[in-house]
Protein backbone atom coordinates (compact mmCIF):
# COMPACT_ATOMS: atom_id res chain seq x y z
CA UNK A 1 128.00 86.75 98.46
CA UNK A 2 124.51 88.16 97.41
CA UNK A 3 125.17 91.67 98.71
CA UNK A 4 127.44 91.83 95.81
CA UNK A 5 126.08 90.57 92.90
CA UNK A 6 124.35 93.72 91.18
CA UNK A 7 120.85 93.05 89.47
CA UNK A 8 121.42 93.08 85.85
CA UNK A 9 124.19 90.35 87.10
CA UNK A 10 121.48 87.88 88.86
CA UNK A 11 118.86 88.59 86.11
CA UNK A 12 121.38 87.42 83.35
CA UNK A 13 122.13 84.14 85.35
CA UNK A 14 118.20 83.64 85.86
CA UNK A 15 117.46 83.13 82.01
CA UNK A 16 117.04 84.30 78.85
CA UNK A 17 115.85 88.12 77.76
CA UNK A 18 112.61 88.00 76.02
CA UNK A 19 112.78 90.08 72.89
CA UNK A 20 111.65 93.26 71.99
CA UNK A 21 110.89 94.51 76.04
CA UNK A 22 112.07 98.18 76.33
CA UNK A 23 113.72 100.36 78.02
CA UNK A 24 114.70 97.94 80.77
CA UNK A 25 115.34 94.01 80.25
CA UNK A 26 112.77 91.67 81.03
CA UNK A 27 114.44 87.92 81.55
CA UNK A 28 112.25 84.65 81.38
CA UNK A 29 113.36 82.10 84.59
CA UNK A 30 112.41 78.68 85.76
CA UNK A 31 111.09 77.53 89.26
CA UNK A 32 114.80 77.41 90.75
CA UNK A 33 115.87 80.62 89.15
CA UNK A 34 112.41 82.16 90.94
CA UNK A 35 113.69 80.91 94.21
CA UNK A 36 117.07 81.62 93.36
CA UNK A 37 115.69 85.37 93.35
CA UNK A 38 113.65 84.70 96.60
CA UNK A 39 117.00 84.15 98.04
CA UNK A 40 118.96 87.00 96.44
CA UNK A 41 115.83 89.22 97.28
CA UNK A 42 116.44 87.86 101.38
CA UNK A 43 119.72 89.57 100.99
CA UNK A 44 119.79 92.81 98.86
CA UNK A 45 118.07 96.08 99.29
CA UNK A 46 116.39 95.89 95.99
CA UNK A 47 112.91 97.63 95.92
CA UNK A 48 109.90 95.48 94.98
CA UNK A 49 108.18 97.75 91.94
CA UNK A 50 105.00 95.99 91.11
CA UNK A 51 104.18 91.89 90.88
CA UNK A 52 101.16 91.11 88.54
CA UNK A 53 99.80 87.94 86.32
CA UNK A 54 100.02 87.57 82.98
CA UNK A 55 97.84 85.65 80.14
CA UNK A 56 99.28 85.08 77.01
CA UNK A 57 99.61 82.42 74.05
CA UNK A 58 102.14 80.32 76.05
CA UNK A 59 99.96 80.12 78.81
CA UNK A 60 99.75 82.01 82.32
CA UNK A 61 102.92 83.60 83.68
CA UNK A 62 103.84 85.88 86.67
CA UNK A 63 106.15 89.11 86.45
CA UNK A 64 108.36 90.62 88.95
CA UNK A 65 109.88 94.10 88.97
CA UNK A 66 112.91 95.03 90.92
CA UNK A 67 114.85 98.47 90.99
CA UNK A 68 118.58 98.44 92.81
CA UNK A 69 117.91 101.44 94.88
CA UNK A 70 121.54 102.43 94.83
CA UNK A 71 122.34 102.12 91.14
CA UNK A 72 119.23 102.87 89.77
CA UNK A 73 119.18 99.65 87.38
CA UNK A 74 115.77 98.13 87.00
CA UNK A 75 114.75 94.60 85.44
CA UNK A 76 111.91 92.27 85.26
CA UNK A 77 111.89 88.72 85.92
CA UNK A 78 109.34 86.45 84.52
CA UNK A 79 108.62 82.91 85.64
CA UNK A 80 106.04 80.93 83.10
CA UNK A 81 103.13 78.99 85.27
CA UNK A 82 101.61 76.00 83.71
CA UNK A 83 100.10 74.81 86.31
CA UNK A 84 98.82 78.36 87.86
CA UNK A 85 101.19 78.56 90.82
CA UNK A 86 104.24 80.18 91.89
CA UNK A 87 106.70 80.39 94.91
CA UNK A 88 105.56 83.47 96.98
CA UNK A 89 107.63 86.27 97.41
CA UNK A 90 105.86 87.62 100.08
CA UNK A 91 108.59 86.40 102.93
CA UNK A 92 111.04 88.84 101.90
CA UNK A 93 108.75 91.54 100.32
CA UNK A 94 105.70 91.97 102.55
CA UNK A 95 104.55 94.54 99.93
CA UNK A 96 104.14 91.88 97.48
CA UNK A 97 101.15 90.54 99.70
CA UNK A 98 97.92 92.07 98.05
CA UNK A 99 99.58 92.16 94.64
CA UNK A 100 99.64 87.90 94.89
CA UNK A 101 96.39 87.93 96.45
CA UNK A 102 94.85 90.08 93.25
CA UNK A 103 97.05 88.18 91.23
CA UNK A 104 94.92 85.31 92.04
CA UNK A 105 91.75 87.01 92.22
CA UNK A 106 92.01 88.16 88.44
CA UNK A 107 94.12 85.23 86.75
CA UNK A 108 93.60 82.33 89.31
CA UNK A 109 97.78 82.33 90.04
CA UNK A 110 98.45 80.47 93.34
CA UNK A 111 101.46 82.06 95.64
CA UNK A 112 102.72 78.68 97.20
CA UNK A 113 103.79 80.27 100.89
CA UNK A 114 101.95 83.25 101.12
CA UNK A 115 100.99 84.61 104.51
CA UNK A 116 97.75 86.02 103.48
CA UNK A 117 95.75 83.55 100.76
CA UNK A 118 92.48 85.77 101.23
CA UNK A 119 90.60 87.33 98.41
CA UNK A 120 91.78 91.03 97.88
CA UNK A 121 90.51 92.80 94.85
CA UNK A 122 87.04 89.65 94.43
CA UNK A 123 84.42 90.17 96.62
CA UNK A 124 82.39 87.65 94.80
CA UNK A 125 80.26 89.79 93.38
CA UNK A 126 81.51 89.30 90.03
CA UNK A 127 79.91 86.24 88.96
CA UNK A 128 83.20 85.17 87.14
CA UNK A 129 86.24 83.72 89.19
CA UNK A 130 89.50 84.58 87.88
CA UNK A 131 87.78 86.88 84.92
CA UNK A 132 91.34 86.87 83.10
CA UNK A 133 92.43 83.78 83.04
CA UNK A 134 92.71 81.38 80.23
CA UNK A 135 89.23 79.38 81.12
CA UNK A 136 87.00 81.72 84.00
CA UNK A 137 84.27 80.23 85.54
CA UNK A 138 80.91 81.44 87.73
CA UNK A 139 80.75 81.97 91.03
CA UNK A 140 78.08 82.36 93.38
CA UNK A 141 78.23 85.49 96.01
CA UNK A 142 80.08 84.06 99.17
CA UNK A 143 77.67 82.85 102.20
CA UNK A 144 80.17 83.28 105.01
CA UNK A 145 81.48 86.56 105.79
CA UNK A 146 85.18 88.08 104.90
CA UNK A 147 87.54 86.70 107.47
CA UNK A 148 89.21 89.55 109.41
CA UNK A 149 92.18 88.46 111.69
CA UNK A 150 91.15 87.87 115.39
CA UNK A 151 92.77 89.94 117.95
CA UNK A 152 92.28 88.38 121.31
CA UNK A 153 93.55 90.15 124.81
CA UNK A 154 91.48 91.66 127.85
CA UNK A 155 89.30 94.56 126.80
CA UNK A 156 89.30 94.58 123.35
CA UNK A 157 86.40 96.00 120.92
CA UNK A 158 86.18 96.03 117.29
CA UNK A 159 84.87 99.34 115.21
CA UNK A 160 83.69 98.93 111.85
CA UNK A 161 83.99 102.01 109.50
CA UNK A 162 82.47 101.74 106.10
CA UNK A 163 82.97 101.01 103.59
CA UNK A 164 79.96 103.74 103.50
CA UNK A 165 81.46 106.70 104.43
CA UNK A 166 80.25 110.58 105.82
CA UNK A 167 82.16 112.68 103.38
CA UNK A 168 81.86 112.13 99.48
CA UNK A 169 84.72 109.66 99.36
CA UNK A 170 85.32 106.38 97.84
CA UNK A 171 84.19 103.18 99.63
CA UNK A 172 86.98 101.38 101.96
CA UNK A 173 86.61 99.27 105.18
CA UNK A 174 88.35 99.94 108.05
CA UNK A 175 88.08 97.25 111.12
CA UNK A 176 89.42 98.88 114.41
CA UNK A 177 90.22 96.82 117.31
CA UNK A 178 91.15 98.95 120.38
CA UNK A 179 91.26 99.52 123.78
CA UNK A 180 89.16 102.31 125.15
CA UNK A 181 90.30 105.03 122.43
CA UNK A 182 94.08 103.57 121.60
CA UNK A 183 93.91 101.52 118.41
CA UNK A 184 95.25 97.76 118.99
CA UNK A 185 95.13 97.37 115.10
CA UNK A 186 93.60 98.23 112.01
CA UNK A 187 93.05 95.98 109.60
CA UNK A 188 91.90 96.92 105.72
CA UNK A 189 89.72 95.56 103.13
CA UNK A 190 89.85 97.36 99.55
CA UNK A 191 88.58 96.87 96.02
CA UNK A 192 84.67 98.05 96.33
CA UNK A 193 85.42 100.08 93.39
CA UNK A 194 86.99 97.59 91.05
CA UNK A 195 86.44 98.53 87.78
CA UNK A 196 88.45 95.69 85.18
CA UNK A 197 91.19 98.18 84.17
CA UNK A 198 93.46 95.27 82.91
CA UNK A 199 90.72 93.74 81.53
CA UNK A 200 89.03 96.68 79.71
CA UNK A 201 92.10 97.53 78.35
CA UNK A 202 92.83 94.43 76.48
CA UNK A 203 92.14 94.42 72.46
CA UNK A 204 91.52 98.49 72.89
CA UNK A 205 93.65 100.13 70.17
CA UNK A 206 95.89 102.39 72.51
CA UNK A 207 94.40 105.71 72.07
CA UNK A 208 91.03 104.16 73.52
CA UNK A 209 93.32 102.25 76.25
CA UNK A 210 95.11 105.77 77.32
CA UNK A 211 91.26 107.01 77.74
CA UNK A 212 90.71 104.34 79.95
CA UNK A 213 93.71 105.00 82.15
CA UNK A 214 93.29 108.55 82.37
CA UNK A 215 90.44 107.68 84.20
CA UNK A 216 91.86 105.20 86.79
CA UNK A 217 92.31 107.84 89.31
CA UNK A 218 91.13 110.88 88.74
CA UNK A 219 93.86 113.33 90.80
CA UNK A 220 96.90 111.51 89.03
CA UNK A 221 95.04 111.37 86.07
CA UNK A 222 98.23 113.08 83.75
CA UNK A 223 100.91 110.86 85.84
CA UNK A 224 99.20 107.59 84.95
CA UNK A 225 98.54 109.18 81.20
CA UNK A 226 102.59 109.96 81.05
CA UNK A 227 102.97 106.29 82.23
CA UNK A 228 100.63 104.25 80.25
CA UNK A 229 102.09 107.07 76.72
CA UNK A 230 105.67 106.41 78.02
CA UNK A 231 105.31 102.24 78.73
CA UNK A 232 103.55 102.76 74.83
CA UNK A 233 106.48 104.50 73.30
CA UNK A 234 108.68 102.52 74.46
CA UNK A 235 107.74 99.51 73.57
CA UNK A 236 107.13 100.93 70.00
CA UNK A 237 110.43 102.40 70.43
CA UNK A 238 109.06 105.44 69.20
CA UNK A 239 110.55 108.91 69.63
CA UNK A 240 107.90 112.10 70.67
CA UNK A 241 108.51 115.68 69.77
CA UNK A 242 110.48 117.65 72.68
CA UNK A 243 108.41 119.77 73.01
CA UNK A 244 105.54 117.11 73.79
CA UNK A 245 108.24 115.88 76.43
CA UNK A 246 108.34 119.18 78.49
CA UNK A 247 104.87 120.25 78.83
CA UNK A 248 104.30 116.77 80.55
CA UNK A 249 106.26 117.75 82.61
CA UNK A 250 104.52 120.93 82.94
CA UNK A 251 101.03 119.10 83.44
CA UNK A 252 102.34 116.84 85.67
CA UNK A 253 103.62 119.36 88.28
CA UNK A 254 101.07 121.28 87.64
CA UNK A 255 98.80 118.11 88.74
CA UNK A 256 101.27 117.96 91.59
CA UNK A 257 101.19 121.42 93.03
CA UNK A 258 96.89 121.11 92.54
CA UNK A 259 97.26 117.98 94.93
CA UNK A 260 99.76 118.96 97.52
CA UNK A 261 97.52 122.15 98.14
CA UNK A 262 94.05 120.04 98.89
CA UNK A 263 95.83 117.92 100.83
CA UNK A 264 98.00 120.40 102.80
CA UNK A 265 94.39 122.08 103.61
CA UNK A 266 92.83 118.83 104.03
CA UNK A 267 95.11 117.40 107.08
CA UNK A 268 94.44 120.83 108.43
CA UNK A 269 90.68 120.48 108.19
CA UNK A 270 91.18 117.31 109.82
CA UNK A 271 93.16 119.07 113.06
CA UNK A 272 89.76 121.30 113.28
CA UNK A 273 91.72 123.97 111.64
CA UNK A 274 89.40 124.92 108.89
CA UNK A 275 91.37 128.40 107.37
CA UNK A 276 93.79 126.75 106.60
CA UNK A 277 91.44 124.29 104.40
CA UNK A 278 89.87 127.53 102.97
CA UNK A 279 92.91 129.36 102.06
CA UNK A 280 94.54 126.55 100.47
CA UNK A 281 91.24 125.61 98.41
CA UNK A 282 91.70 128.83 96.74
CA UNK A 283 95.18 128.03 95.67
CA UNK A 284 94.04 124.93 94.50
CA UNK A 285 91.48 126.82 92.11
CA UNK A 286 93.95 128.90 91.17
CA UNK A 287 96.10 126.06 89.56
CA UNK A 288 93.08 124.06 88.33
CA UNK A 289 92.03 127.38 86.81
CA UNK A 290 95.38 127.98 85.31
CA UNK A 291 95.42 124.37 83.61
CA UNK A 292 91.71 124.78 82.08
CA UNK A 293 93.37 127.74 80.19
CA UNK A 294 96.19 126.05 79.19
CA UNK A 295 95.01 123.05 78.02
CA UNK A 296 91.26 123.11 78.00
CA UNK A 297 90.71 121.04 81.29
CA UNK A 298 91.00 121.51 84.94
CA UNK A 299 92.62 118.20 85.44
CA UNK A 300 94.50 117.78 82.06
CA UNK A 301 92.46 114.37 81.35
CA UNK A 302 92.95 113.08 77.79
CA UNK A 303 95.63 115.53 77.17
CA UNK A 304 98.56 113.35 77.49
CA UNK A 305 98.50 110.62 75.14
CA UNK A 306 100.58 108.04 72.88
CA UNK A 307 103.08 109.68 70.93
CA UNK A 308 102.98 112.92 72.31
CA UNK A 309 100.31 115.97 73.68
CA UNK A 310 96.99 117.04 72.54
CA UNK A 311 96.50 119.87 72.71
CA UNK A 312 99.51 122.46 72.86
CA UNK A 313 99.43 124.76 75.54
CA UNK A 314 97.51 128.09 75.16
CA UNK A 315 99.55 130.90 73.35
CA UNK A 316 98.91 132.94 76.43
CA UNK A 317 99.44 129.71 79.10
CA UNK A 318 103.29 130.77 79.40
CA UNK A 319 102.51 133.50 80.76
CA UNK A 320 99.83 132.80 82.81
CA UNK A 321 101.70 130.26 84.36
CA UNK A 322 104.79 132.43 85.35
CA UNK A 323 102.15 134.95 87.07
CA UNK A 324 100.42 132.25 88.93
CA UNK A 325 104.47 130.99 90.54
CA UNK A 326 104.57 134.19 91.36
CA UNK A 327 100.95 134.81 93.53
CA UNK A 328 101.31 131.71 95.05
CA UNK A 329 104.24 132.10 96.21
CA UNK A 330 103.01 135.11 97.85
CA UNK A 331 100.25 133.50 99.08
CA UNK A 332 101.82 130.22 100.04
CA UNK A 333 104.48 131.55 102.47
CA UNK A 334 102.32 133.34 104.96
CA UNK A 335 100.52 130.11 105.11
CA UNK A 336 102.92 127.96 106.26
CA UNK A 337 104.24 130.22 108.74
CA UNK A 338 100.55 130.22 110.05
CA UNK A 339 100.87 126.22 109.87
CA UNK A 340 104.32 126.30 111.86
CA UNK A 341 103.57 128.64 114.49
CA UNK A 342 100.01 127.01 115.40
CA UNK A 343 100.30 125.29 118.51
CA UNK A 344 96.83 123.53 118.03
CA UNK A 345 98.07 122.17 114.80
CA UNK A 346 101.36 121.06 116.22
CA UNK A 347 99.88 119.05 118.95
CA UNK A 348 97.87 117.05 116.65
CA UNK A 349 100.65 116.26 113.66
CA UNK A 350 103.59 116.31 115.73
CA UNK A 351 104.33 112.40 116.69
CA UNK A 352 100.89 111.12 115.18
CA UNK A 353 100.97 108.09 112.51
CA UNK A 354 104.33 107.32 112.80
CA UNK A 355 105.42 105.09 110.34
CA UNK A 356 109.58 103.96 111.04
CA UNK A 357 111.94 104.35 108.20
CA UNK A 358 112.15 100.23 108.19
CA UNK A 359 109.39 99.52 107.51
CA UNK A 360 109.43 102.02 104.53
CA UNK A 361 111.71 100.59 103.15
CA UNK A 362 110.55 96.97 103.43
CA UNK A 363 107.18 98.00 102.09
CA UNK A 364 108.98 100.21 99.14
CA UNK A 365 106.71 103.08 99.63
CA UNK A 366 107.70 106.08 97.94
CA UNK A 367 105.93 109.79 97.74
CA UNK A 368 105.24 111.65 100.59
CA UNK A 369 104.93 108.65 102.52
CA UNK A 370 108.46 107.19 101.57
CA UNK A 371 110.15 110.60 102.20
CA UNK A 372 108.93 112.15 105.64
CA UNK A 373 110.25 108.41 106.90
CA UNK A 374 113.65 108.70 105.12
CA UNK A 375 113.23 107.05 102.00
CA UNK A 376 114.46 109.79 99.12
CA UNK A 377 113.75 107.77 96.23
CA UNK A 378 111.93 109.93 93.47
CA UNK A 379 111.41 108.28 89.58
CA UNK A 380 112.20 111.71 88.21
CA UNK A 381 115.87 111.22 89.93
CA UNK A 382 116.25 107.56 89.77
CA UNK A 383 116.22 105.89 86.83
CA UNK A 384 115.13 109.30 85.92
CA UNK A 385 113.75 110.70 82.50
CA UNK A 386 113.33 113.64 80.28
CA UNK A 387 112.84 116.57 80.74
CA UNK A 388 114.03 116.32 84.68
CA UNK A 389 117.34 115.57 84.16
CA UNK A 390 117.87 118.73 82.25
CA UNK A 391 116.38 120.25 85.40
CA UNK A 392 116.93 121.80 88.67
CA UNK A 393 115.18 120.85 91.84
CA UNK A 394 115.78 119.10 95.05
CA UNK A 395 113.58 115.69 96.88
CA UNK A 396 113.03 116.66 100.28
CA UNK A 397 113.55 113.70 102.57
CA UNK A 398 112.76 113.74 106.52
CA UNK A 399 112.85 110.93 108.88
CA UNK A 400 110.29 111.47 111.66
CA UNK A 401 107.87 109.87 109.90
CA UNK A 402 104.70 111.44 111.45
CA UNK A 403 101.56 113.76 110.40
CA UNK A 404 104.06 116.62 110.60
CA UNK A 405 106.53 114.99 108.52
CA UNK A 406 104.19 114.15 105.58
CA UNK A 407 102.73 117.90 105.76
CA UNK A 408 106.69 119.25 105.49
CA UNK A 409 107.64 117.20 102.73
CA UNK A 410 104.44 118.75 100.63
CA UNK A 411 105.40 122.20 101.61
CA UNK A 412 108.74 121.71 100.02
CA UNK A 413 107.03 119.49 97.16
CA UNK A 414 105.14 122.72 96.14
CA UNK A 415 108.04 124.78 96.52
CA UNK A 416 110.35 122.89 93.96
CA UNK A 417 107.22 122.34 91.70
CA UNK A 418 106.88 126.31 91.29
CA UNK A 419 110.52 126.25 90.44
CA UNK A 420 109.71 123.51 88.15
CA UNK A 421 107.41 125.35 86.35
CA UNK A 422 109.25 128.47 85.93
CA UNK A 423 112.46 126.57 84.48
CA UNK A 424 110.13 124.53 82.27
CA UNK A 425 108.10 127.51 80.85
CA UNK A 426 110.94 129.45 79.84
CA UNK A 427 113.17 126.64 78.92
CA UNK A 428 110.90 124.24 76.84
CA UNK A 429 111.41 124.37 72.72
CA UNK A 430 109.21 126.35 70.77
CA UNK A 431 106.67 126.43 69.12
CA UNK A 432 107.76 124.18 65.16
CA UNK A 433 106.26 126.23 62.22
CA UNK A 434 104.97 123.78 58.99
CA UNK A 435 105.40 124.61 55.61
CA UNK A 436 102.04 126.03 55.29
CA UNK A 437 102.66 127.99 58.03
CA UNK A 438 100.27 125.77 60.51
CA UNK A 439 101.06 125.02 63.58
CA UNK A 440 101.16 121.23 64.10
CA UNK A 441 100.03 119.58 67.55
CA UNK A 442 103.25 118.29 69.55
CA UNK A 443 102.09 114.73 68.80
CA UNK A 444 103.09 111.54 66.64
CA UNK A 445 100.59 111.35 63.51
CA UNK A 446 98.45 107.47 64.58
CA UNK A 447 99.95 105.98 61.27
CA UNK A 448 103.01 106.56 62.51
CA UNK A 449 102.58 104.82 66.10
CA UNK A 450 100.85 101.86 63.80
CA UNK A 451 103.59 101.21 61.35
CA UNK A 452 106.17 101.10 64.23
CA UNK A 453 104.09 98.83 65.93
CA UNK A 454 103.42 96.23 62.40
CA UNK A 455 107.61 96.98 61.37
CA UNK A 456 108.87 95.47 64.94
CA UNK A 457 105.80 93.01 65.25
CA UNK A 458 104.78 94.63 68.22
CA UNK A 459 106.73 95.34 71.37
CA UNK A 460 106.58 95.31 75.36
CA UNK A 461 107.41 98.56 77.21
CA UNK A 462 107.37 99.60 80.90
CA UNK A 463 107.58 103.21 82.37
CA UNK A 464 108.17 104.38 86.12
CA UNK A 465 107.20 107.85 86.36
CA UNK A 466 106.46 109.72 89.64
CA UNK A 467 103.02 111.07 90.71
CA UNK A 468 102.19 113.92 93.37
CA UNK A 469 101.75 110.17 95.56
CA UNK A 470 104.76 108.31 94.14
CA UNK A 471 105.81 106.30 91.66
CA UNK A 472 103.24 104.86 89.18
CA UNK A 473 105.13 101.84 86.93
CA UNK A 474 102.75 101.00 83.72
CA UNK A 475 103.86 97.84 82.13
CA UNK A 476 102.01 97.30 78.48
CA UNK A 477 102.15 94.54 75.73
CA UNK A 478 101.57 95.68 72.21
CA UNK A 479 100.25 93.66 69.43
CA UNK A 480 101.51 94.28 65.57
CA UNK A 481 97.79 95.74 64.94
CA UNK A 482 98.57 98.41 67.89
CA UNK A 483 96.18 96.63 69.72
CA UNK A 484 96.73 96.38 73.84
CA UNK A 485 97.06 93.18 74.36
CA UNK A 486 98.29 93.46 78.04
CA UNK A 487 98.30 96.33 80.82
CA UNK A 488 99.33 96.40 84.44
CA UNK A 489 98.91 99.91 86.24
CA UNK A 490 100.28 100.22 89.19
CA UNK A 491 99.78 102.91 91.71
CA UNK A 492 101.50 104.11 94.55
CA UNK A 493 98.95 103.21 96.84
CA UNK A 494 99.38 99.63 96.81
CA UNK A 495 102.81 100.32 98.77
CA UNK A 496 101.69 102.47 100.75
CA UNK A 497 98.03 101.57 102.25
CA UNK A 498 99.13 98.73 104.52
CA UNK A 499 101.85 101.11 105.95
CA UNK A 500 98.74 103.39 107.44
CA UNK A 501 97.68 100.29 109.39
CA UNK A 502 101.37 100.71 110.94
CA UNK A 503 101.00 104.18 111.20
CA UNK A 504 97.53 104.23 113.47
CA UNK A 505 98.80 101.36 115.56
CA UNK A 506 98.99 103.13 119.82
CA UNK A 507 97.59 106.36 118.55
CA UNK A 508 93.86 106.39 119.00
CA UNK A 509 90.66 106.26 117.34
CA UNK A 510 90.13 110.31 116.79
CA UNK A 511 93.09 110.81 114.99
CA UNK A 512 92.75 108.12 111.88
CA UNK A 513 91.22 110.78 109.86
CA UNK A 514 94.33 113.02 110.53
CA UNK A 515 96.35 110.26 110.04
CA UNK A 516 94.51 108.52 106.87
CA UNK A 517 94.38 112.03 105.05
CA UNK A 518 98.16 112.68 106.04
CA UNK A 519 98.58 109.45 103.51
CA UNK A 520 96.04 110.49 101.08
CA UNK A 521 95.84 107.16 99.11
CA UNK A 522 93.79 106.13 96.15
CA UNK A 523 90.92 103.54 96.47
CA UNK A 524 90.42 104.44 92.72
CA UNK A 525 93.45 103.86 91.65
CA UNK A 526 93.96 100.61 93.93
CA UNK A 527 91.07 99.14 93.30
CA UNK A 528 92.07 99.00 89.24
């Protein structure tokens, strides 16, 4: 039966192991063990974690990653394209849906059986068609207009909504069709701010790389840094000073707690509630202030890199740091109990945007999202990596799935992330002392990373590691020059904007913003 065969089992019968992929396997199929996975995939729980194209010397390819929820076991399955197609897996993991369509849209792959063949991430403004594939060639700007999908019944009326926006936001289209004020459907359309991440990144020596994606999206800017350095390092198989290990951690729920407070504001602001907006603004300044005099920057960019941290935290950041837990908890508590006692508030998050834990699960969507629908899953837990399993703290998981949901499972978010901090702060090693009595960065010298990368004739890594949105996987390729010679980023949001089109379905037109703000995705860090 397939509901018993675990992963690694399946990906062993698939085909061989390619060498030198680390931490998790990575197996190389043919066309029937592809389908063979289709079917096993029909069957099993397994979570979709990113699908992407590939160029190399042996021609175009197409990767898979799957996690067993249960076990925690994750693999990769390859399939090698000749001829620049591949059986869509789209059928049994709706979620894989835009990554075939960009998959196509960058390298020209063809998902045989997909249920949506239109352009995702290529408006054809480019003028290149498939700009990383082996041979790309010009293309004109299109003369028709993007197909949306018709929606026919008695009444109907489309709204257009961008990709221009009112606020100073980042450009994405929303097409409403409703009747009167209840939304019918909402359909997307992403990638105005496509910047060639995967293709910038190629050749880039991987300091220069881990510059570039530090800047895919600015709020998770140290989660995708701790990703890309992690994907890096393991494919080098290099090992990082501890201490380098816990204060990403630090920066990262730092970065987390910075988040959860603009956003907790944010959905507020968007129930015509503006204290609550103010109030938590300040804490928000509060943390980004605390960072800047840790580590010399409000959002920690560039400070998490390859083979460690740069810089070390502030001699007085400890400190600071345990003070600031300590006011915002203060602060933090008498504004929820405004949040839960405010009947205004409750009206408009209680039983808005709905999205069902099925569909959750189908989709794979993780963060705040995943959890306040019933999905627990958190990368720091499962697979898990340092410092957080020698850690303390809890994943809040709810199952209504609404406004109200999403807004809870922040609230406890920044709760466990102030514990976080404290038991990283006064747990994390010390400060090493060199002969000469200077103290040396927490970092790997560069000739280091370089001759581990020319001694195992370079190496292909992959790294899960969960954002204040979700799990971000970063899957890299590493020449023997420490040269990038492949990088797939992969954020959160790609699970988790179709499920907002679910989640404003019967509720009506005023409360998208509630409801949009409630998911808080990245066009940034979708767009690549």
């Amino acid at each position: 039966m397939y509901g018993e065969e675990p992963l690694f089992g399946l990906l062993n019968r698939l085909g061989r192991p390619a060498p030198n992929h680390r931490p998790w396997p990575r197996h190389v199929t043919d066309r029937a063990g592809w389908r063979l996975l289709i079917d096993h995939l029909g069957q099993n729980n397994w979570s979709l974690l990113g699908l992407w194209g590939d160029r190399a010397a042996d021609g175009l390819s197409v990767h898979a990653a799957l996690r067993e929820d249960l076990s925690g076991d994750v693999g990769l399955v390859s399939l090698p394209c000749p001829d620049g197609r591949f059986p869509s897996l789209s059928a049994v993991r709706p979620a894989a849906i835009r990554l075939e369509r960009a998959a196509c849209d960058l390298f020209g792959l063809t998902a045989e059986g997909i249920t949506d063949p239109r352009p995702w991430l290529d408006h054809g403004q480019w003028g290149l068609r498939h700009p990383l594939a082996q041979t790309p060639t010009f293309s004109t700007p299109p003369t028709a207009p993007y197909p949306f999908l018709k929606s026919e019944g008695h009444g109907l009326h489309q709204i257009p909504v961008g990709p221009v926006h009112a606020g100073i936001i980042e450009p994405g289209h929303f097409r409403f069709t409703a009747n009167g004020e209840t939304v019918a459907r909402l359909e997307e359309r992403l990638g105005y701010v496509h910047k060639g991440i995967e293709g910038l990144t190629r050749g880039k020596p991987v300091l220069e790389a881990a510059r570039i994606i530090a800047r895919l999206s600015g709020d998770s800017t140290v989660a995708h840094s701790i990703a890309f350095a992690r994907a890096v390092e393991s494919a080098l198989a290099l090992t990082i000073p501890p201490r380098a290990v816990w204060l990403r951690a630090l920066m990262a729920e730092l970065e987390r707690l910075a988040n959860h407070f603009g956003d907790i504001g944010a959905i507020c602001n968007d129930a015509a509630f503006a204290f609550m907006l103010a109030e938590l603004s300040q804490l928000r300044e509060a943390v980004l202030r605390a960072a800047d005099a840790c580590f010399g920057h409000r959002l920690m960019m560039d400070c998490v890199i390859p083979g460690g941290v740069f810089p070390d935290i502030a001699e007085t950041g400890p400190k600071r740091l345990l003070d600031l837990t300590i006011e915002l908890r203060r602060r933090f508590a008498p504004l929820v109990a405004i949040y839960d006692n405010k009947a205004s508030l409750q009206d408009r998050t209680v039983s808005t945007g709905i999205v069902n834990t099925g569909l959750v699960n189908r989709f794979g969507a993780g963060g705040h999202v995943g959890r306040a629908s019933g999905r627990g899953l958190d990368a720091r837990k499962s697979p898990g990596y340092a410092p957080y399993n020698d850690l303390e703290f809890e994943v809040p998981v709810l199952t209504e799935g609404d406004v109200n949901a999403r807004v809870w499972i922040r609230i406890r978010e920044v709760e466990q992330s102030l514990s976080l901090v404290e038991q990283i702060v006064r747990r994390m090693p010390g400060v090493p002392r060199g002969p000469d009595g200077i103290t040396p960065p927490p970092l790997l010298p560069m000739d280091h990373i370089l001759d581990h990368a020319k001694a195992g004739g370079g190496g292909e890594g992959m790294a899960l590691v969960e954002s204040f949105r979700g799990e971000i996987l970063t899957w890299v390729r590493i020449a023997a020059d420490g040269t990038v010679e492949r990088c797939h980023p992969r954020d959160p949001s790609w699970f988790q904007w179709p499920l907002l089109e679910a989640a404003i379905e019967g509720n009506i037109v005023a409360d998208f913003p509630l409801c949009n703000k409630s998911f808080n995705c990245t066009y940034s860090g979708h767009d690549l």
